[in-house]
PDB file of N, CA and C in Angstrom:
ATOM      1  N   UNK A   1     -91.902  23.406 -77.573  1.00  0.00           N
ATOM      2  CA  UNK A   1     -92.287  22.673 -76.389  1.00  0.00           C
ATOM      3  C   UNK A   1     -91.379  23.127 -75.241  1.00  0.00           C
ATOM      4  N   UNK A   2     -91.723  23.252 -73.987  1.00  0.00           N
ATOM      5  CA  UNK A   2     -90.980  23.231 -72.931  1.00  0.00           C
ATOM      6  C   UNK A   2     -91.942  23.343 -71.793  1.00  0.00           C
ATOM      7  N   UNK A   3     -90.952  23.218 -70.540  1.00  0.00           N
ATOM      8  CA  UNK A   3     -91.467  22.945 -69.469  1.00  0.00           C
ATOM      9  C   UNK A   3     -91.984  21.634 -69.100  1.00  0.00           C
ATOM     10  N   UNK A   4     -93.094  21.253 -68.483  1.00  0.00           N
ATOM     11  CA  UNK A   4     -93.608  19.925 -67.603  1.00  0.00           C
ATOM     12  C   UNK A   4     -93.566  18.859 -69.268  1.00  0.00           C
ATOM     13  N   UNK A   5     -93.823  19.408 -70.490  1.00  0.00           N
ATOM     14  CA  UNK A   5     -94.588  19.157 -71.584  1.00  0.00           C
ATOM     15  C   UNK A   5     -93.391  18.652 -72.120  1.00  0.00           C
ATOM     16  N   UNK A   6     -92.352  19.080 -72.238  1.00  0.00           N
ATOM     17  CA  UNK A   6     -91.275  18.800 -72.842  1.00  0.00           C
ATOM     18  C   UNK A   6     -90.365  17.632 -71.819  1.00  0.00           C
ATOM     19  N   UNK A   7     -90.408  17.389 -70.679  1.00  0.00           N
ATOM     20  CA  UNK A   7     -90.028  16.735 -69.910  1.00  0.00           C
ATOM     21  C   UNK A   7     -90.534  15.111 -69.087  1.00  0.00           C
ATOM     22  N   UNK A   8     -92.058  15.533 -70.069  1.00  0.00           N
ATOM     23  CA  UNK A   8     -92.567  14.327 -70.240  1.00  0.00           C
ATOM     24  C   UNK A   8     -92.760  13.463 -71.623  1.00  0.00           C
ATOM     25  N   UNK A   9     -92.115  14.199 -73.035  1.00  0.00           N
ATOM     26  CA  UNK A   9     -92.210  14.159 -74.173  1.00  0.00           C
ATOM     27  C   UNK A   9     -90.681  13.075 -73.826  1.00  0.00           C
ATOM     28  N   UNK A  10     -89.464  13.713 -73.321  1.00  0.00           N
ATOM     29  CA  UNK A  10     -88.390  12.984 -73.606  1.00  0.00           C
ATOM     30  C   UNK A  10     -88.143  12.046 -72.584  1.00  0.00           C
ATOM     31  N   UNK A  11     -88.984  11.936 -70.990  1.00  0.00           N
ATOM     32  CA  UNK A  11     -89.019  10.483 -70.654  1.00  0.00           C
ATOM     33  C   UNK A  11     -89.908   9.385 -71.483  1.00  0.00           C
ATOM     34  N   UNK A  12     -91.181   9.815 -72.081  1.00  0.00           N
ATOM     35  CA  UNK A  12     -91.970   8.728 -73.096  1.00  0.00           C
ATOM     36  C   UNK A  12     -90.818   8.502 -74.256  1.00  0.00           C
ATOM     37  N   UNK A  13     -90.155   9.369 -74.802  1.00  0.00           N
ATOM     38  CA  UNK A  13     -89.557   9.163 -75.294  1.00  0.00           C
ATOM     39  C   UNK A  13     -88.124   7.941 -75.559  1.00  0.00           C
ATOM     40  N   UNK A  14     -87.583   8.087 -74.231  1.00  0.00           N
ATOM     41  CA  UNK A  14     -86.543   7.104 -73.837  1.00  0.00           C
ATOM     42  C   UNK A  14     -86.835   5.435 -73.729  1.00  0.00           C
ATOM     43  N   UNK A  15     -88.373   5.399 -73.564  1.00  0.00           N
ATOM     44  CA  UNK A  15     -88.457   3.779 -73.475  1.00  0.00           C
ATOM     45  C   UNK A  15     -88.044   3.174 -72.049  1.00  0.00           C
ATOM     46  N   UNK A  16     -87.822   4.104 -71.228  1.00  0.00           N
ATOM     47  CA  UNK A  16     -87.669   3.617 -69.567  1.00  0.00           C
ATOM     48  C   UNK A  16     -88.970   4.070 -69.036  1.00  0.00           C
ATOM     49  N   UNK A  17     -89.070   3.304 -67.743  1.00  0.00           N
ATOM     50  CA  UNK A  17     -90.048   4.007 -67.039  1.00  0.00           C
ATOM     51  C   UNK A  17     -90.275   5.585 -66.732  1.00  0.00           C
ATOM     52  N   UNK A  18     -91.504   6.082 -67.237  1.00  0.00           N
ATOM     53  CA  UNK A  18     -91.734   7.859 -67.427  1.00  0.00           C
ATOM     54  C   UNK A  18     -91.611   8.273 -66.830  1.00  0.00           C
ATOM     55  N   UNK A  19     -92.376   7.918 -65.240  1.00  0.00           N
ATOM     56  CA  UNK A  19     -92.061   8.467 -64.215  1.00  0.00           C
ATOM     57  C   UNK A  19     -90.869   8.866 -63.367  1.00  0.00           C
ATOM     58  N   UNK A  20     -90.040   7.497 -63.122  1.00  0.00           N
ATOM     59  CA  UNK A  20     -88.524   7.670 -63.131  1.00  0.00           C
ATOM     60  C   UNK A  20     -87.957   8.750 -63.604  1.00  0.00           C
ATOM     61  N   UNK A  21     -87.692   8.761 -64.921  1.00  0.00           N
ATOM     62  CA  UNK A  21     -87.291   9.539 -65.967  1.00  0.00           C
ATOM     63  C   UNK A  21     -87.523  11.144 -66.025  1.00  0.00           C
ATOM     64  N   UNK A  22     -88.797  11.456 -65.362  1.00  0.00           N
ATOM     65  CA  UNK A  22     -89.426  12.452 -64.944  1.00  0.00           C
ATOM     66  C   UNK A  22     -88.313  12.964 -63.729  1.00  0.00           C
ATOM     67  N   UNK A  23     -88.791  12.064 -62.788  1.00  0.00           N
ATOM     68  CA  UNK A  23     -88.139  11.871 -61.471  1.00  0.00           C
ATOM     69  C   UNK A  23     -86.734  12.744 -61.360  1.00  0.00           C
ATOM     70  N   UNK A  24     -86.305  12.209 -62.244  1.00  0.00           N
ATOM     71  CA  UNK A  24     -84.579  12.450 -62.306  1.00  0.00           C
ATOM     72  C   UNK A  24     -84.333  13.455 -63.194  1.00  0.00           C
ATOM     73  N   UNK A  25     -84.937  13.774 -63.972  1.00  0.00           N
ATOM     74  CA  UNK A  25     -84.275  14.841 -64.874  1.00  0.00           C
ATOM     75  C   UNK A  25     -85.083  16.247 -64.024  1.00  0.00           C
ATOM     76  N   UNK A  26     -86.308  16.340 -63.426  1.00  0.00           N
ATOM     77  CA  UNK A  26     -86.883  17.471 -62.005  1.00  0.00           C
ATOM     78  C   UNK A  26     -85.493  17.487 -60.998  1.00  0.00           C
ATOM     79  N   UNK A  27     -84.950  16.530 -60.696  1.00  0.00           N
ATOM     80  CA  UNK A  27     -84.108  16.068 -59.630  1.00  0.00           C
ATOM     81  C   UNK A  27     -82.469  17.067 -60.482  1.00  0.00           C
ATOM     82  N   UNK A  28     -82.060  16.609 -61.025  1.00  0.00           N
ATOM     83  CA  UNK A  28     -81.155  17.236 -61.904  1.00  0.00           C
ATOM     84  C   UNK A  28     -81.536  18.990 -62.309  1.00  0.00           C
ATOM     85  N   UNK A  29     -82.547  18.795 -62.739  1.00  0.00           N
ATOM     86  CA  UNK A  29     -82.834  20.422 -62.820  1.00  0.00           C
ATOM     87  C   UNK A  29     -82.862  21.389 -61.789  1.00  0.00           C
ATOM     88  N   UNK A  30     -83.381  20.946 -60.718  1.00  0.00           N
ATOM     89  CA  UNK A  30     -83.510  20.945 -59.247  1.00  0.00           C
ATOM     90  C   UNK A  30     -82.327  21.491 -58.600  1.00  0.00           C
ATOM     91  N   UNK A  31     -81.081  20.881 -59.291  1.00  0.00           N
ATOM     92  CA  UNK A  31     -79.803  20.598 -58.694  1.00  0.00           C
ATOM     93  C   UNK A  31     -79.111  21.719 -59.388  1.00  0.00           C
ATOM     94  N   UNK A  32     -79.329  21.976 -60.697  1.00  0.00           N
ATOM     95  CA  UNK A  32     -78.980  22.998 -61.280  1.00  0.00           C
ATOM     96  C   UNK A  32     -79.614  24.247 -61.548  1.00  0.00           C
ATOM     97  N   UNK A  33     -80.712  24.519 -60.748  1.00  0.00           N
ATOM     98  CA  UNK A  33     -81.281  25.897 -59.967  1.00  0.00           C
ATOM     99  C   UNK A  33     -82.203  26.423 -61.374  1.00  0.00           C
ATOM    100  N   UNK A  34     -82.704  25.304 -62.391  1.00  0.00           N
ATOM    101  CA  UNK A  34     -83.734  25.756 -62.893  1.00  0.00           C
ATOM    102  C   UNK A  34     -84.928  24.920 -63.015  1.00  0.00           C
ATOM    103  N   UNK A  35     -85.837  25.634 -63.180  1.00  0.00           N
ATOM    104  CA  UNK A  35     -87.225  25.475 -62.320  1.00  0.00           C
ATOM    105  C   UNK A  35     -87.405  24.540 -63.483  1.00  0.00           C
ATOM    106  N   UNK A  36     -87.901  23.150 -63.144  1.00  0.00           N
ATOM    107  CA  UNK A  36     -88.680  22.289 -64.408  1.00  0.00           C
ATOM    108  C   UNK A  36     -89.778  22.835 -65.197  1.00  0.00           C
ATOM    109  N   UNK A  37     -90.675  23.766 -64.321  1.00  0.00           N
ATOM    110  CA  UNK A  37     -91.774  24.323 -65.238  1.00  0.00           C
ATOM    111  C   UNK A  37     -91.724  24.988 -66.407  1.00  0.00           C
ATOM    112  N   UNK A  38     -90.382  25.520 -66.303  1.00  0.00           N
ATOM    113  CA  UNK A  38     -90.095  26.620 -67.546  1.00  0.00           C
ATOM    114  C   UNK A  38     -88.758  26.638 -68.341  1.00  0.00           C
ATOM    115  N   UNK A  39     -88.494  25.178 -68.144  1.00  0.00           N
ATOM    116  CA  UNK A  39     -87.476  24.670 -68.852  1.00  0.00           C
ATOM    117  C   UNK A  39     -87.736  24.745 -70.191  1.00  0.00           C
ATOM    118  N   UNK A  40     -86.376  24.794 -70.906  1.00  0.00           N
ATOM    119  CA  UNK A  40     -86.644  24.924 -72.599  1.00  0.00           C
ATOM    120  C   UNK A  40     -85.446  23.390 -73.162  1.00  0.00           C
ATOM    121  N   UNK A  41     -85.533  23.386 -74.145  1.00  0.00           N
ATOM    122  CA  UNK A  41     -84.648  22.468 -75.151  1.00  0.00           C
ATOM    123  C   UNK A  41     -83.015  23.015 -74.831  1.00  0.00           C
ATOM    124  N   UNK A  42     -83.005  24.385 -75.020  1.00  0.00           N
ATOM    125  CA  UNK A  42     -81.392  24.203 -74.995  1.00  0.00           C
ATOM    126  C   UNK A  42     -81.540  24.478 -73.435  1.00  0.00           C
ATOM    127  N   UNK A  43     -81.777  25.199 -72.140  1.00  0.00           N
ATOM    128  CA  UNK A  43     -81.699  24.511 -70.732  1.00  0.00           C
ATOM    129  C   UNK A  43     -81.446  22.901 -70.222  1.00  0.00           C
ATOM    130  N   UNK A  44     -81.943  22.674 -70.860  1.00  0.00           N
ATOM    131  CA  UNK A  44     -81.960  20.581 -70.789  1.00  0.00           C
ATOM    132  C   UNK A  44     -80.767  20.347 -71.412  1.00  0.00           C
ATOM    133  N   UNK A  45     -80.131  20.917 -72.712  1.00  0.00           N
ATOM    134  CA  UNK A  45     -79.428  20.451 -72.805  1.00  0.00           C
ATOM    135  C   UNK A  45     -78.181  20.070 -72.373  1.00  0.00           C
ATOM    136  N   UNK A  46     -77.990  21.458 -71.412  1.00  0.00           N
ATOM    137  CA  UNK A  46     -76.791  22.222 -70.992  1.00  0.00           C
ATOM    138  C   UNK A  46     -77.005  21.564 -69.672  1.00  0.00           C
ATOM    139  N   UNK A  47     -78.158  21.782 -68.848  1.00  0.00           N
ATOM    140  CA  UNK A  47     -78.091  21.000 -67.660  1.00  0.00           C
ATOM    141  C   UNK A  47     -77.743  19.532 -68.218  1.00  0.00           C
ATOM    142  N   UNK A  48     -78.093  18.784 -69.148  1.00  0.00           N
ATOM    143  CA  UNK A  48     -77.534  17.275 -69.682  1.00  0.00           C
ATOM    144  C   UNK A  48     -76.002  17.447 -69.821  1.00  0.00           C
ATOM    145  N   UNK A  49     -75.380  18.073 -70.369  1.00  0.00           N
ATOM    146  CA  UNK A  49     -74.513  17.858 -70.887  1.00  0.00           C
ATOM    147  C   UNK A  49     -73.009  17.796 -69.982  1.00  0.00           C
ATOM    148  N   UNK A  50     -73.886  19.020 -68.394  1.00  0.00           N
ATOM    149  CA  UNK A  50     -73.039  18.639 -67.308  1.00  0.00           C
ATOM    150  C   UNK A  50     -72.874  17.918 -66.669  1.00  0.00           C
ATOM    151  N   UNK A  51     -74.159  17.298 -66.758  1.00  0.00           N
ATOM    152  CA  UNK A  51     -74.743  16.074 -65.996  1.00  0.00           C
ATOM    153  C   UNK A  51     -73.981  14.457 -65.945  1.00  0.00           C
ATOM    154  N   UNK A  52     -73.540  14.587 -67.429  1.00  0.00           N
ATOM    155  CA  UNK A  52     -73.217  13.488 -68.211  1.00  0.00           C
ATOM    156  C   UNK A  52     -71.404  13.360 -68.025  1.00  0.00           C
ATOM    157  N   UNK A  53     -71.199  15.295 -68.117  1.00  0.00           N
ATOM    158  CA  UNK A  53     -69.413  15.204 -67.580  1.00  0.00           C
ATOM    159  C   UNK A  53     -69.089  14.975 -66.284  1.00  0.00           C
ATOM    160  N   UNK A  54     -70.207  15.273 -65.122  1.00  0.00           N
ATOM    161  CA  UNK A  54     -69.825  14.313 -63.999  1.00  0.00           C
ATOM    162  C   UNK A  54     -69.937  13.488 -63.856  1.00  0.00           C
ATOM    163  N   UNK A  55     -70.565  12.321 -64.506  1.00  0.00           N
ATOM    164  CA  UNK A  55     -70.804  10.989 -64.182  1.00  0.00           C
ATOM    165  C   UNK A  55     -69.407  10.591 -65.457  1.00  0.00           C
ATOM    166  N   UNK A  56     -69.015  10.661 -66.014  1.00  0.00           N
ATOM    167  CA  UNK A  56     -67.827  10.311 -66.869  1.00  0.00           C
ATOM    168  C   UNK A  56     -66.682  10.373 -66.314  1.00  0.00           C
ATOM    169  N   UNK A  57     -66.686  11.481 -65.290  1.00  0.00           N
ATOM    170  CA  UNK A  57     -65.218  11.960 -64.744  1.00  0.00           C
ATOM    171  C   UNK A  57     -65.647  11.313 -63.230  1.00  0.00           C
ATOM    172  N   UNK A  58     -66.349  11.080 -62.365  1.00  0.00           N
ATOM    173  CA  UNK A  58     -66.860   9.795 -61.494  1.00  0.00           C
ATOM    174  C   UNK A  58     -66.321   8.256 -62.217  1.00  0.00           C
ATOM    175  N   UNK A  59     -67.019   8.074 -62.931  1.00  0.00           N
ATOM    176  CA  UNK A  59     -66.211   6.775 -63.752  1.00  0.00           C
ATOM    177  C   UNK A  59     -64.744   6.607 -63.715  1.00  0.00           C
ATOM    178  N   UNK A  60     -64.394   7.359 -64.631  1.00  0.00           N
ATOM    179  CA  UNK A  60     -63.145   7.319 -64.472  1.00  0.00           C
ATOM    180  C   UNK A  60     -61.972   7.230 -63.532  1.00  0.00           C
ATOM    181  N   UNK A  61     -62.473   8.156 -62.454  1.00  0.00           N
ATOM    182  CA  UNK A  61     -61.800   7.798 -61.588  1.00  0.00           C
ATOM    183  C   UNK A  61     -61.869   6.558 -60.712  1.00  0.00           C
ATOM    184  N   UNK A  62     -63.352   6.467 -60.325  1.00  0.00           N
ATOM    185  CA  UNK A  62     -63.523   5.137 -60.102  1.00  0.00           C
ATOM    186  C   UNK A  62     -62.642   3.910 -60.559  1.00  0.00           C
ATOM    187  N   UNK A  63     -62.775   3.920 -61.988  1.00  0.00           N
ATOM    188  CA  UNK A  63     -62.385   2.532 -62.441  1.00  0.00           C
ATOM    189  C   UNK A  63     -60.165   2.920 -62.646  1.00  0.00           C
ATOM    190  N   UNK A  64     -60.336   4.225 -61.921  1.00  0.00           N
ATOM    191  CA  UNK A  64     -58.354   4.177 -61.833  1.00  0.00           C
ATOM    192  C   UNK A  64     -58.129   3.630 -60.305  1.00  0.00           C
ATOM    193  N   UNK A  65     -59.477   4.122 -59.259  1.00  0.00           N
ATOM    194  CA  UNK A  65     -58.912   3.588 -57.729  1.00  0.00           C
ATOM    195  C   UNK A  65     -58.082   2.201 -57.469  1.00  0.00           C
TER     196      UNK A  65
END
């Protein structure tokens, strides 16, 4: 699976609203200069996985201000 197909497989997947979910992970991909259409499993992942170390290291600092 990949691309539009795979990106609507793991927002149905999550149990949040699809569209949203859609929304934001196009938005994120977007951000990391690969095209949603021709996204694969390990692309997603790697764009996830950075995704997830900036919002952790945001936190963190946050909750030291």
């Amino acid at each position: 699976m990949k691309g539009d197909d795979l990106l609507k497989e793991i927002a149905r997947s999550t149990g949040l609203p699809e569209n949203l979910v859609q929304l934001e992970l196009k938005r994120i991909l977007d951000k990391a200069g690969k095209p949603s259409g021709e996204v694969s499993v390990d692309d997603l992942r790697i764009v996830l996985v950075d995704y997830l170390q900036d919002i952790l290291l945001k936190a963190k600092k946050t909750s030291f201000s």
